[in-house]
N, C-alpha and C. Protein backbone atom coordinates (compact mmCIF):
# COMPACT_ATOMS: atom_id res chain seq x y z
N UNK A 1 9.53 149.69 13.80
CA UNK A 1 8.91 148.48 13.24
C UNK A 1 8.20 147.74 14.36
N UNK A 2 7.39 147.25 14.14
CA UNK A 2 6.18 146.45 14.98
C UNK A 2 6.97 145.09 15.52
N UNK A 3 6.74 144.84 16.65
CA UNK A 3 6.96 143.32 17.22
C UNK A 3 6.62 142.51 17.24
N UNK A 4 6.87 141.47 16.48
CA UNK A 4 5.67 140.15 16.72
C UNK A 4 6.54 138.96 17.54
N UNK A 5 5.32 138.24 17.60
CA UNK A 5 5.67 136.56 17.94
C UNK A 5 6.29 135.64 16.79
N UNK A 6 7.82 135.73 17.28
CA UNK A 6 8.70 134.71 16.18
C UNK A 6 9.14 133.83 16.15
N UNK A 7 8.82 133.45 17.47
CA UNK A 7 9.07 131.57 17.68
C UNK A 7 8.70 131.10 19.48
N UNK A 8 8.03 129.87 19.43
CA UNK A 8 8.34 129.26 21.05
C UNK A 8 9.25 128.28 21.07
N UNK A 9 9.87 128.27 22.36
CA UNK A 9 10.80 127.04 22.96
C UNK A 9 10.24 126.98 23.99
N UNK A 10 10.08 125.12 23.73
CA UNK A 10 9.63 124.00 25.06
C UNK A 10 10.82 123.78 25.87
N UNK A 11 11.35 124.15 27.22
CA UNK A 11 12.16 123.22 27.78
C UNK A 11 11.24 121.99 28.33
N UNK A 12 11.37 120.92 28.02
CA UNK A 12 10.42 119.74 28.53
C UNK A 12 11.20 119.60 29.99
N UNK A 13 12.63 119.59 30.16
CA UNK A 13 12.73 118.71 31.27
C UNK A 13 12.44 119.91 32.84
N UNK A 14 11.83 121.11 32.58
CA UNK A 14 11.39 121.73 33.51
C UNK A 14 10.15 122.80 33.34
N UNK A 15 9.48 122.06 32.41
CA UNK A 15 8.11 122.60 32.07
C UNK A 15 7.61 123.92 31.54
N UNK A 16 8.99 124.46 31.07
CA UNK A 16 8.74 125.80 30.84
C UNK A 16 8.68 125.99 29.20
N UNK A 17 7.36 127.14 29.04
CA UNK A 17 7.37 127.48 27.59
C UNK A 17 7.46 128.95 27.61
N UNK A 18 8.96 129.35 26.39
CA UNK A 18 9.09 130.68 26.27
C UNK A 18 8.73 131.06 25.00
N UNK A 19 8.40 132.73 25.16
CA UNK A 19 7.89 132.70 23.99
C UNK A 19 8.94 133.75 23.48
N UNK A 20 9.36 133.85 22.31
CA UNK A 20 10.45 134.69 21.65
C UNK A 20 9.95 135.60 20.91
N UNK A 21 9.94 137.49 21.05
CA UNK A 21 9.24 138.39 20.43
C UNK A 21 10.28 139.27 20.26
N UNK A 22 10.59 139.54 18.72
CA UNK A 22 11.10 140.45 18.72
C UNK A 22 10.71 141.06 17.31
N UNK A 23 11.58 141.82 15.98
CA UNK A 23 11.38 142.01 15.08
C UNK A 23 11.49 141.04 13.82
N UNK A 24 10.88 140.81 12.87
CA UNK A 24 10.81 140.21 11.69
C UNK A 24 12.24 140.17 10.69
N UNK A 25 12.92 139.41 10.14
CA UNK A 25 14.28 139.73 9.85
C UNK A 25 13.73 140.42 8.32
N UNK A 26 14.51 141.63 8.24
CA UNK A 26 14.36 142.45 7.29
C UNK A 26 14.53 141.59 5.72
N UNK A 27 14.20 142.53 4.73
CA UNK A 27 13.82 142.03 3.37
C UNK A 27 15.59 141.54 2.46
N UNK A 28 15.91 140.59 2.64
CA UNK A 28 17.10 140.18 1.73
C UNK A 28 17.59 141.59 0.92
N UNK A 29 17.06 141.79 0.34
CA UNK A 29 17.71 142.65 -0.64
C UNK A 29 16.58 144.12 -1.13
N UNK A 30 16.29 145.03 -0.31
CA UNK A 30 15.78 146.45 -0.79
C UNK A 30 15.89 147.04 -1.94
N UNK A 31 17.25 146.46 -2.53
CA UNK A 31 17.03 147.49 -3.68
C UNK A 31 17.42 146.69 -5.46
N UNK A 32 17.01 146.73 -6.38
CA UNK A 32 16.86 145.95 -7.83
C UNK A 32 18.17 146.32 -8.38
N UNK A 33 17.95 145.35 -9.63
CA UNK A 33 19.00 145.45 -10.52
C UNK A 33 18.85 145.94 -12.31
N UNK A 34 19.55 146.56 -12.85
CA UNK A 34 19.17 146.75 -14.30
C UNK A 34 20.15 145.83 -15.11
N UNK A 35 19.28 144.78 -16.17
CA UNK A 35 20.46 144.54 -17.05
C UNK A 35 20.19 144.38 -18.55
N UNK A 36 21.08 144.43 -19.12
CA UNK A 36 20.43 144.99 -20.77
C UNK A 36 21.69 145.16 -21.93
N UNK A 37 21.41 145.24 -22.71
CA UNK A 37 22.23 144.96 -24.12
C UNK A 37 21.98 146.22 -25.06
N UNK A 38 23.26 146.90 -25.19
CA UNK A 38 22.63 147.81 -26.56
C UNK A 38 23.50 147.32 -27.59
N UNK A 39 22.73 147.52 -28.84
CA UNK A 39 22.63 147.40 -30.26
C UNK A 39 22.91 148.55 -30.96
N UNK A 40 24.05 148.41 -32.05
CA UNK A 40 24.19 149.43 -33.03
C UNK A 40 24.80 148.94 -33.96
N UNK A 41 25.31 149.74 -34.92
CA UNK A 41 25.31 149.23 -36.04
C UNK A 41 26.69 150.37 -36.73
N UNK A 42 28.13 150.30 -36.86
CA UNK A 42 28.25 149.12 -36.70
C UNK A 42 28.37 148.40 -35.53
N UNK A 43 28.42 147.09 -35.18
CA UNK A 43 28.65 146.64 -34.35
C UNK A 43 29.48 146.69 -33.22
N UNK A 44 30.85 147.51 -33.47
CA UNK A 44 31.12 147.77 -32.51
C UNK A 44 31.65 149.19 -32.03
N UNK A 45 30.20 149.62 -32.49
CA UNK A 45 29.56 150.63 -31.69
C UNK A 45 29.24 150.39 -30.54
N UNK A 46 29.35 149.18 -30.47
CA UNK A 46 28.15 148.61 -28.95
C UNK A 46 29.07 148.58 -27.56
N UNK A 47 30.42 148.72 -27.82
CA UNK A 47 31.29 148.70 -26.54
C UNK A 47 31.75 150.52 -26.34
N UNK A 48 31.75 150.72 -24.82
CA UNK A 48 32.21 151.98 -24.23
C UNK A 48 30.81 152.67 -24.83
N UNK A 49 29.54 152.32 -24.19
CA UNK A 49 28.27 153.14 -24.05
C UNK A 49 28.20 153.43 -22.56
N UNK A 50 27.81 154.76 -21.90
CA UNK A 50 27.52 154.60 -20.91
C UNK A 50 25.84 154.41 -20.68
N UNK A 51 25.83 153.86 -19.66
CA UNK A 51 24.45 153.46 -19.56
C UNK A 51 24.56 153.87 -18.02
N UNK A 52 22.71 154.69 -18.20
CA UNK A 52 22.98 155.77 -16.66
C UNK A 52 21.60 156.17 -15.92
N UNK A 53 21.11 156.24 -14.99
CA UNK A 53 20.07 156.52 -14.65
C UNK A 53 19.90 157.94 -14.88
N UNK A 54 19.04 158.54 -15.32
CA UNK A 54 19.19 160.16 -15.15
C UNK A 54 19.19 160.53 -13.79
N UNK A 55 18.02 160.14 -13.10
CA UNK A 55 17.96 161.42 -11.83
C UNK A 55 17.74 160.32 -10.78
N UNK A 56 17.98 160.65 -9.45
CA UNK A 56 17.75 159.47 -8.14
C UNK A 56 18.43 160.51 -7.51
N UNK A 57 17.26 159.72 -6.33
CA UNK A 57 17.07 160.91 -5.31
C UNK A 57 17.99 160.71 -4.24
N UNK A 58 18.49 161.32 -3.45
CA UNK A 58 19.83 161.24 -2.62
C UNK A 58 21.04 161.96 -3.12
N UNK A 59 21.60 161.85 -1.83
CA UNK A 59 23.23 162.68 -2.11
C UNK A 59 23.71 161.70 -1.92
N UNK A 60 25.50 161.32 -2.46
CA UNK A 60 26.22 160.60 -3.27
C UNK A 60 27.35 160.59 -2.78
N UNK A 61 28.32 159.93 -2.29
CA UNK A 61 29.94 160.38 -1.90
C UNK A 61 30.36 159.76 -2.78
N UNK A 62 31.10 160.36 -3.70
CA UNK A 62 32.61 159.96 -4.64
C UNK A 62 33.19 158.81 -3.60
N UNK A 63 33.80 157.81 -4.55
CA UNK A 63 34.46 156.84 -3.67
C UNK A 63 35.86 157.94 -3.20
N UNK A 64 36.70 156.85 -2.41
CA UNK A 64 37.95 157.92 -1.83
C UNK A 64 38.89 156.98 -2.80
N UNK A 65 39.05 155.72 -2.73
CA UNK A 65 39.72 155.09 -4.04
C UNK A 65 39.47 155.94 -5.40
N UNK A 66 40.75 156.82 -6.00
CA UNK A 66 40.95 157.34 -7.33
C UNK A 66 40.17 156.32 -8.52
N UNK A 67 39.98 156.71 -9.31
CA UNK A 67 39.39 155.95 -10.50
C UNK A 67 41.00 156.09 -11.22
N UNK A 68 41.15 155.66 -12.13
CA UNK A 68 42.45 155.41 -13.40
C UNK A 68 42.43 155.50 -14.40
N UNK A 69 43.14 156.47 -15.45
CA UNK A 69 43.03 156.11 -16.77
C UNK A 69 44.55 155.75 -16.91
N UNK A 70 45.03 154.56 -17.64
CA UNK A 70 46.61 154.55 -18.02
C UNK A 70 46.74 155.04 -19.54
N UNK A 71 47.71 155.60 -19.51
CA UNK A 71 48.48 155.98 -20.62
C UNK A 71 49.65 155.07 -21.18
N UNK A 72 49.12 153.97 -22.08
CA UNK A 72 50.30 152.51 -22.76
C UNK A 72 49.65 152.79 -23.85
N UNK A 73 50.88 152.31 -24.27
CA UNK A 73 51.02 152.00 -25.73
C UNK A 73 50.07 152.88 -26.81
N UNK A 74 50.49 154.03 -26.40
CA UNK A 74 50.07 155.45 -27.00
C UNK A 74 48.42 155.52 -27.13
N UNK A 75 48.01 154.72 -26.17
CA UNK A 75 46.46 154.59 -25.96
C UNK A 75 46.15 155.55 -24.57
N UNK A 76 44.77 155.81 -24.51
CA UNK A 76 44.26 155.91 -23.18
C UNK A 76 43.29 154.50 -22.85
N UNK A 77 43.79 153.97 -21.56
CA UNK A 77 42.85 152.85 -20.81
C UNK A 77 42.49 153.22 -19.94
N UNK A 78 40.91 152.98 -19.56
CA UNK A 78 40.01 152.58 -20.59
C UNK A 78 39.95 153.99 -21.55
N UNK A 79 39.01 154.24 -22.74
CA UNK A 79 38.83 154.93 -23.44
C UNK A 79 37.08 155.67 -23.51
N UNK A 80 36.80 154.61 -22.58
CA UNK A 80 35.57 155.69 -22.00
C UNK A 80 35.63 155.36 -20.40
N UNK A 81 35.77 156.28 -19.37
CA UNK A 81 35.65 155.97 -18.01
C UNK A 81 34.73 156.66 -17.59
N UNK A 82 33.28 155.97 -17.01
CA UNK A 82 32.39 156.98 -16.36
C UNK A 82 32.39 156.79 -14.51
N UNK A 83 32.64 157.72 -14.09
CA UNK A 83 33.08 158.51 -12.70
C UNK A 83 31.46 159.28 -11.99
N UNK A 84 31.22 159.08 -10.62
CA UNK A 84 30.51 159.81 -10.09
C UNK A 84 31.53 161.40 -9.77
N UNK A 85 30.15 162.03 -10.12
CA UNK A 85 30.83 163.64 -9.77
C UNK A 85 31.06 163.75 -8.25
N UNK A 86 32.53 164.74 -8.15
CA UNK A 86 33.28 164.17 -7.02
C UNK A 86 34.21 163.35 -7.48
N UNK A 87 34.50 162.94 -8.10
CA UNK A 87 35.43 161.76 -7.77
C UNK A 87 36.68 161.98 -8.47
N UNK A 88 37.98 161.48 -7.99
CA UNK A 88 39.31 161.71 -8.62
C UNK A 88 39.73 160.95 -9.58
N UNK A 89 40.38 161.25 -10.70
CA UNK A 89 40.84 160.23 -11.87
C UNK A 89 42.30 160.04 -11.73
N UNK A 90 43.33 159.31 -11.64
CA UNK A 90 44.65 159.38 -11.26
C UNK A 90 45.07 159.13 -13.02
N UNK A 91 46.09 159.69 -13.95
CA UNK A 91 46.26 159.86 -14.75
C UNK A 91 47.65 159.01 -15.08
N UNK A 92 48.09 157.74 -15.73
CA UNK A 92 49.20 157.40 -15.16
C UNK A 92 49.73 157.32 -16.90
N UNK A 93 50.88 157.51 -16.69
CA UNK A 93 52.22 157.19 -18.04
C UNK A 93 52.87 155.77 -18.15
N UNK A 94 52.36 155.00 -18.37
CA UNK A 94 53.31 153.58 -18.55
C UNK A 94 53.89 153.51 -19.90
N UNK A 95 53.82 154.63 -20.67
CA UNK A 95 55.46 154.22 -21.89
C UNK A 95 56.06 154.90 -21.77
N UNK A 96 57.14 154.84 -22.50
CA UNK A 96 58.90 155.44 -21.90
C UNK A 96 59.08 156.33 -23.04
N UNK A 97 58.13 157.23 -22.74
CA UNK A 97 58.06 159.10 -23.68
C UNK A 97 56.75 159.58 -22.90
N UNK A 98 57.27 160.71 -22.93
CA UNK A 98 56.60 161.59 -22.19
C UNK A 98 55.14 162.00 -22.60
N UNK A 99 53.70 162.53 -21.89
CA UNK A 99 52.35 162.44 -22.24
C UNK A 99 51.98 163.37 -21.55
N UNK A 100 50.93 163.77 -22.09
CA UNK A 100 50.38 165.38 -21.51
C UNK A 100 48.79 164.68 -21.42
N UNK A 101 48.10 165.57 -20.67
CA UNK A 101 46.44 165.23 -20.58
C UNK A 101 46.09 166.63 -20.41
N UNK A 102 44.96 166.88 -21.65
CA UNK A 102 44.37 168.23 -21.17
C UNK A 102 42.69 168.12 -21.72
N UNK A 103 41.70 168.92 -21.29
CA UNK A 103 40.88 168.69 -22.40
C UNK A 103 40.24 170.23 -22.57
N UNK A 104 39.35 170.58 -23.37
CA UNK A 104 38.90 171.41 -24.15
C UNK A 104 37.44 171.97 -23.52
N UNK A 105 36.93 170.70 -22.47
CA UNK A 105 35.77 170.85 -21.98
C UNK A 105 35.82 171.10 -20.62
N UNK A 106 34.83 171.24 -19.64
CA UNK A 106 34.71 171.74 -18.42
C UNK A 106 35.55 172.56 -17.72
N UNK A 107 36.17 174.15 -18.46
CA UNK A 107 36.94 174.44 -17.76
C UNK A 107 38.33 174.42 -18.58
N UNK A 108 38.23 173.99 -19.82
CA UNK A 108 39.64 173.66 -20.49
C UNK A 108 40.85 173.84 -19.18
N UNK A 109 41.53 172.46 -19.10
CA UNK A 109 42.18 172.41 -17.81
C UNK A 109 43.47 171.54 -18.83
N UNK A 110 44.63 171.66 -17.72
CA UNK A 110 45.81 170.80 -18.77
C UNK A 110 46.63 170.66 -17.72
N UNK A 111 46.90 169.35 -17.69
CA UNK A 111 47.88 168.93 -16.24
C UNK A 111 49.24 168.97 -16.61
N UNK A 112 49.76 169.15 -17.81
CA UNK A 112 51.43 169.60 -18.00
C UNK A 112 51.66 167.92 -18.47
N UNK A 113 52.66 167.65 -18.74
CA UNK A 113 53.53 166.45 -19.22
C UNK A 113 54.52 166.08 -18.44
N UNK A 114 54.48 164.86 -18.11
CA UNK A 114 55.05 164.04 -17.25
C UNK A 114 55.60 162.17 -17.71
N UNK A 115 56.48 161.99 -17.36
CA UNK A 115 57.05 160.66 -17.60
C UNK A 115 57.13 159.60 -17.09
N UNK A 116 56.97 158.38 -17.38
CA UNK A 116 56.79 156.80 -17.51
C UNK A 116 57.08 156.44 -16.06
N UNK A 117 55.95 155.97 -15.72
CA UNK A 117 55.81 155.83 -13.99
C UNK A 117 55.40 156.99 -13.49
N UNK A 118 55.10 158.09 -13.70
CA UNK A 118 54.45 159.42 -13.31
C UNK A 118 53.29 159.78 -13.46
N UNK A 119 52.68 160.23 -12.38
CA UNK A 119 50.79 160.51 -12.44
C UNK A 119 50.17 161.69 -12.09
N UNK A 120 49.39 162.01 -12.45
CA UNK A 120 49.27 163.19 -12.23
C UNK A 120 47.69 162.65 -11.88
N UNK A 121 47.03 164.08 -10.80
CA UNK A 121 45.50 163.51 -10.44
C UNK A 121 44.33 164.76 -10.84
N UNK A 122 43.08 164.82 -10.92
CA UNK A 122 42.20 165.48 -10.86
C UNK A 122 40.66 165.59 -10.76
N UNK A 123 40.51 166.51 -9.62
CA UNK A 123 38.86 166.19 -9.27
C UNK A 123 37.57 166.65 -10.29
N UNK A 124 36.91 165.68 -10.96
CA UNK A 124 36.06 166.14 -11.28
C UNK A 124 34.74 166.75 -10.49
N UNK A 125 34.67 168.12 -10.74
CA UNK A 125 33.67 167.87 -9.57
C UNK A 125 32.60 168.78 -10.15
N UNK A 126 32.25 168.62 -11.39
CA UNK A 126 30.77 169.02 -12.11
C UNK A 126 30.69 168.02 -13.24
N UNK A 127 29.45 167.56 -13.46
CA UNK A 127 28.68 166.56 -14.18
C UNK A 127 29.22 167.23 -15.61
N UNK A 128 29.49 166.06 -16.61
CA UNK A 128 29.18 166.38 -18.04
C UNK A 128 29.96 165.51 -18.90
N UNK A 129 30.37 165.55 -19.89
CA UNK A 129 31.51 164.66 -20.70
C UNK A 129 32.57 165.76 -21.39
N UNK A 130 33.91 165.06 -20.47
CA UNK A 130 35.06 165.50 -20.64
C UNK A 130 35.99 164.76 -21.73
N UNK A 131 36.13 165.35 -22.83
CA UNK A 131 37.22 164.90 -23.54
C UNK A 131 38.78 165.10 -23.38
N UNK A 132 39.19 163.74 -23.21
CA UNK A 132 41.09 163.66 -22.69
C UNK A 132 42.33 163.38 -23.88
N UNK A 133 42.98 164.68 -24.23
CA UNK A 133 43.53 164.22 -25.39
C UNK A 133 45.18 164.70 -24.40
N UNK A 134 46.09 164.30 -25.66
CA UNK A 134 47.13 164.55 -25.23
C UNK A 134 48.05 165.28 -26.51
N UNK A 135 48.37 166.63 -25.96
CA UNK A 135 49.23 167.89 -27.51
C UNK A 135 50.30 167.06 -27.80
N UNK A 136 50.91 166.13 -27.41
CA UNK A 136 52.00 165.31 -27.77
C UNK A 136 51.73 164.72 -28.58
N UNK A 137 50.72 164.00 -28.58
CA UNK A 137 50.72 162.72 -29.45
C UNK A 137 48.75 162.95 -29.60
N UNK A 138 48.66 163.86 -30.84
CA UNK A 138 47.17 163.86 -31.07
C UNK A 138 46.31 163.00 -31.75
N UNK A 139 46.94 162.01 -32.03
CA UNK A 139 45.79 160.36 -32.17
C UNK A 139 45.41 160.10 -31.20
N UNK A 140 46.23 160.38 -30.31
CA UNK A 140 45.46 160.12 -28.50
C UNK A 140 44.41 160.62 -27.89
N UNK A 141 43.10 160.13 -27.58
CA UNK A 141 41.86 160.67 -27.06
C UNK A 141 41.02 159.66 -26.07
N UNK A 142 40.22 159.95 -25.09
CA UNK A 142 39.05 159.47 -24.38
C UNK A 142 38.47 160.34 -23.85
N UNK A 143 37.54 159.31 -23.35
CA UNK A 143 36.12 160.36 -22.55
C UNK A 143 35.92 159.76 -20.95
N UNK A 144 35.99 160.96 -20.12
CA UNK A 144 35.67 160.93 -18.96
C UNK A 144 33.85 161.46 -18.69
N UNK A 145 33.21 160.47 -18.31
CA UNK A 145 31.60 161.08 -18.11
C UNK A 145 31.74 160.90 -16.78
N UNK A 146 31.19 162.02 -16.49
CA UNK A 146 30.95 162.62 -14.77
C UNK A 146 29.61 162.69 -14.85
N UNK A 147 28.92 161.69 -13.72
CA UNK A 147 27.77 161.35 -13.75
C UNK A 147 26.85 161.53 -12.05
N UNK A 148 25.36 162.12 -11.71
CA UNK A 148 25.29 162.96 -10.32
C UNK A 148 25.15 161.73 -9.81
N UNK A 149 24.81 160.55 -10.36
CA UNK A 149 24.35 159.21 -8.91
C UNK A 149 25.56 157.92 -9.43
N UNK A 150 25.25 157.30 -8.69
CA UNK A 150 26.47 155.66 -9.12
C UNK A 150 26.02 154.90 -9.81
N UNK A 151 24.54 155.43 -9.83
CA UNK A 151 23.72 153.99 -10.99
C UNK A 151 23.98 154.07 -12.39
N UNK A 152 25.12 153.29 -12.42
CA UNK A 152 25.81 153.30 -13.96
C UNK A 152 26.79 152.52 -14.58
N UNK A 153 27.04 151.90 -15.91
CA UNK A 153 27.94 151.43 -16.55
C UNK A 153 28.48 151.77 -17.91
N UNK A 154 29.28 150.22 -18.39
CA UNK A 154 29.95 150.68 -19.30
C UNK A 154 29.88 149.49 -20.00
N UNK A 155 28.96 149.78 -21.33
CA UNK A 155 29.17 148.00 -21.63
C UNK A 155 30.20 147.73 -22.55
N UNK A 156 30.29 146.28 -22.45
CA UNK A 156 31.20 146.09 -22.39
C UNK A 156 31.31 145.44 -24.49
N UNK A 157 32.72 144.80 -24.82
CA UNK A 157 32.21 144.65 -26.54
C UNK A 157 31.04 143.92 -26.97
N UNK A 158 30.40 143.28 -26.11
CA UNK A 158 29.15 142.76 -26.56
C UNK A 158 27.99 143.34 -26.39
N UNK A 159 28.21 144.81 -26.00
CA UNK A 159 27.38 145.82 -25.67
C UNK A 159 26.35 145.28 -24.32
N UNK A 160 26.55 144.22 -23.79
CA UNK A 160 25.77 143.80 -22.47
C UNK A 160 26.53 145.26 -21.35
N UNK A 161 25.43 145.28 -20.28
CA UNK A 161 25.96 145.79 -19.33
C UNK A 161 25.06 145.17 -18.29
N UNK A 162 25.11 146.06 -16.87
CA UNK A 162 24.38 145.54 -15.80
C UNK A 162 24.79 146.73 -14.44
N UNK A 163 23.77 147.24 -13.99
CA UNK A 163 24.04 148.32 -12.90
C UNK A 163 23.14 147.53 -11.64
N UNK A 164 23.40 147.51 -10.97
CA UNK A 164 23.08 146.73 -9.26
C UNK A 164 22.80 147.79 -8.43
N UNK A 165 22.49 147.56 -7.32
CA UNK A 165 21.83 148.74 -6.32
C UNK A 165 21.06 149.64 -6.46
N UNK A 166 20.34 149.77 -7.30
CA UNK A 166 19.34 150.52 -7.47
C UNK A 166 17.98 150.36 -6.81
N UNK A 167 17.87 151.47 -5.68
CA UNK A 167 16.27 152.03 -5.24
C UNK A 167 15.04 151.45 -6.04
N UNK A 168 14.41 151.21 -5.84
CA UNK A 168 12.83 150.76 -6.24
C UNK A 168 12.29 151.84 -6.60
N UNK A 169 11.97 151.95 -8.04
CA UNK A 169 11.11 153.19 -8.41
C UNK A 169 11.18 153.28 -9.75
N UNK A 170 11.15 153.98 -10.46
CA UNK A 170 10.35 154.42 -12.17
C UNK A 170 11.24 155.47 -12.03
N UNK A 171 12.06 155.11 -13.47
CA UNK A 171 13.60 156.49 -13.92
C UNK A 171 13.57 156.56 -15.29
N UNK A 172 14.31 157.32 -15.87
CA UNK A 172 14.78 157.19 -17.09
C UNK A 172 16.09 156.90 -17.69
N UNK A 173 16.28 155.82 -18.21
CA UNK A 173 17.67 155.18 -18.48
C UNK A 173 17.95 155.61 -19.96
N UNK A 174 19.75 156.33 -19.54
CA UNK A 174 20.52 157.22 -20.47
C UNK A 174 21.45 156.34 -21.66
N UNK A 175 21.47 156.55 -22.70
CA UNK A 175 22.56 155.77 -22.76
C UNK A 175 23.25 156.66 -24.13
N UNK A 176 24.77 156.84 -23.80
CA UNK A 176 25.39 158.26 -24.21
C UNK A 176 26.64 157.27 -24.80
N UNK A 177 26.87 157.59 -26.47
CA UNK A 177 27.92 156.75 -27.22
C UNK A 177 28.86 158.31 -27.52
N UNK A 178 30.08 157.95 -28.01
CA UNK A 178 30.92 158.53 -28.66
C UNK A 178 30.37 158.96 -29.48
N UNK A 179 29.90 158.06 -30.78
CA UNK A 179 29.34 158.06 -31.67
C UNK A 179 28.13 158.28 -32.20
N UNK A 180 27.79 158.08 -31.69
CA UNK A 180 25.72 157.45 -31.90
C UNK A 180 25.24 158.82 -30.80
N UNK A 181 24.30 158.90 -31.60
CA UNK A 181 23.11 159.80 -30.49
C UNK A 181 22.71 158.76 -29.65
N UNK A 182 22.11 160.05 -28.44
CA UNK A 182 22.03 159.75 -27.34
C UNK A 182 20.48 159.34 -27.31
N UNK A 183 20.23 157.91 -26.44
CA UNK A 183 18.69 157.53 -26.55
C UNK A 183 18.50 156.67 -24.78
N UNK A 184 16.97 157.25 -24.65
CA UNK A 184 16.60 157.86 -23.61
C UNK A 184 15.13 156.45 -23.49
N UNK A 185 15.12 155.67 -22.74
CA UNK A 185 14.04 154.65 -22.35
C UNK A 185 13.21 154.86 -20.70
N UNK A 186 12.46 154.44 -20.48
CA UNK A 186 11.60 154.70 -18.65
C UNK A 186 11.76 153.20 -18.95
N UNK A 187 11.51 153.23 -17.23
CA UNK A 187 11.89 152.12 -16.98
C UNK A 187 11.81 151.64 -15.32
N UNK A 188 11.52 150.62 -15.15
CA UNK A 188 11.34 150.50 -13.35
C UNK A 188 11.55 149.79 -13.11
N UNK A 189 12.43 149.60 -11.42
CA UNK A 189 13.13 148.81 -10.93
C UNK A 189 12.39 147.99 -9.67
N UNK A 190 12.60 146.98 -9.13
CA UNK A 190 11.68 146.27 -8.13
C UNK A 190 12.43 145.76 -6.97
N UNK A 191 11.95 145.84 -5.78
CA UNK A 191 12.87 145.71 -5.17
C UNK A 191 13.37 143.98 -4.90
N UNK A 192 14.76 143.60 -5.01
CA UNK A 192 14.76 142.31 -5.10
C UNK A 192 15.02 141.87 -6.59
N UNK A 193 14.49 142.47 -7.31
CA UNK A 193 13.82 141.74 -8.70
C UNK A 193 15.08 142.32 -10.07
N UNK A 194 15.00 141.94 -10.94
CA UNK A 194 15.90 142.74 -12.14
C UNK A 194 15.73 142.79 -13.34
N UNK A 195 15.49 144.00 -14.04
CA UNK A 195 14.59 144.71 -15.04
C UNK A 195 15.61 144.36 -16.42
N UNK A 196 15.15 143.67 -17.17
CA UNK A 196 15.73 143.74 -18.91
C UNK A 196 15.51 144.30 -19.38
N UNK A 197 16.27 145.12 -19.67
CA UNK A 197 15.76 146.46 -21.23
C UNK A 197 17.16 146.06 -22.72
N UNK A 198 16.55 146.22 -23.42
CA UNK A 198 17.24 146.32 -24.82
C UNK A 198 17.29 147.78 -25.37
N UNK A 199 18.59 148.45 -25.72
CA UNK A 199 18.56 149.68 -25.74
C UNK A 199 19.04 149.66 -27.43
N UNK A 200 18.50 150.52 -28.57
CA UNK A 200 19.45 150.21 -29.55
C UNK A 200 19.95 151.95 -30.12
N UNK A 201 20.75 151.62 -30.45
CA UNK A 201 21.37 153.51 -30.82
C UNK A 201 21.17 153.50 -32.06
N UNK A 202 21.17 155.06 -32.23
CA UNK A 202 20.61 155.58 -33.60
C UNK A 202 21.95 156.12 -33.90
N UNK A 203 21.73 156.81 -35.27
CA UNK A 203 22.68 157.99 -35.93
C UNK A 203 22.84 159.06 -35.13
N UNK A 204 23.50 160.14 -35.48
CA UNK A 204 23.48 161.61 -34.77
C UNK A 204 22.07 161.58 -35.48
């Protein structure tokens, strides 16, 4: 980066003027924000959408902090968790009967059954949507989405969401329901600046 002239100081009481050159202080904030609301019908359709950039350029490290799904009150929490690929899900039992996690997709994989205070872990480490049920207790289900970049959420019951850090540039924003087909908007981010989109889901 180029050097300029970024300030003088007068000492008056010995006549000296300095002049201060160095670099320009860099731009507050490089990279934009996305934020936006999806709509469906019924209404609450609109919570556990993931909302996702498709493609961005760079390689990615999985955090080293596990992501979590708990197993209470014969639920999975959360019931949609989206994860960068790479990254570990720690699987935990908080009721007092025993719970299995297996799913059907990537690999049909099954971590065995384990009890209340007991966890079991696993790396996702290819992109796609994993369904998490448990042979014990088959009302029990969620979805793990393994996704290639971090630019992503999960909105929330008012179907708002909001993804931060995002690169400056022109993408295509995903947004993938349980339910609802999957619908696909462009869209561009500025650096500094933060882009509103309204996303609304269709039928299959």
């Amino acid at each position: 980066m180029p050097r300029s002239l970024i300030g003088v100081v007068t000492l008056a009481s010995c006549g000296l003027t300095l002049a201060l050159v160095g670099s320009p202080p860099a731009s507050a904030d490089p990279t934009g924000s996305i934020a936006g609301e999806v709509s469906a019908r019924p209404a609450k359709n609109r919570a556990d959408v993931v909302v996702h950039v498709v493609k961005a350029a760079g390689s990615f490290r999985p955090p080293m902090q596990p992501a979590s799904i708990n197993q209470k009150v014969m639920r999975f929490a959360p019931h949609v968790l989206a994860v960068l690929r790479g990254s570990t899900v720690r699987f935990l039992n908080s009721d007092n009967v025993r719970h299995n996690v297996f799913s059907p997709d990537g690999g049909r994989y099954d971590l065995g059954t384990w009890g209340q205070g007991e966890a079991r872990t696993r790396v996702f480490a290819q992109s796609g949507v994993y369904r998490q049920l448990c042979n014990i207790h088959p009302e029990m289900s969620a979805f793990i989405v393994v996704l290639d970049n971090p630019y992503f959420a999960v909105t929330k019951s008012d179907g708002r969401f909001r993804i931060d850090g995002v690169p400056p540039g022109s993408y295509t924003l995903r947004a993938w329901s349980e339910r609802l087909r999957v619908v696909t908007r462009p869209i561009t981010v500025t650096a500094g600046g933060t882009t509103s989109i309204q996303m609304e889901l269709g039928r299959p």
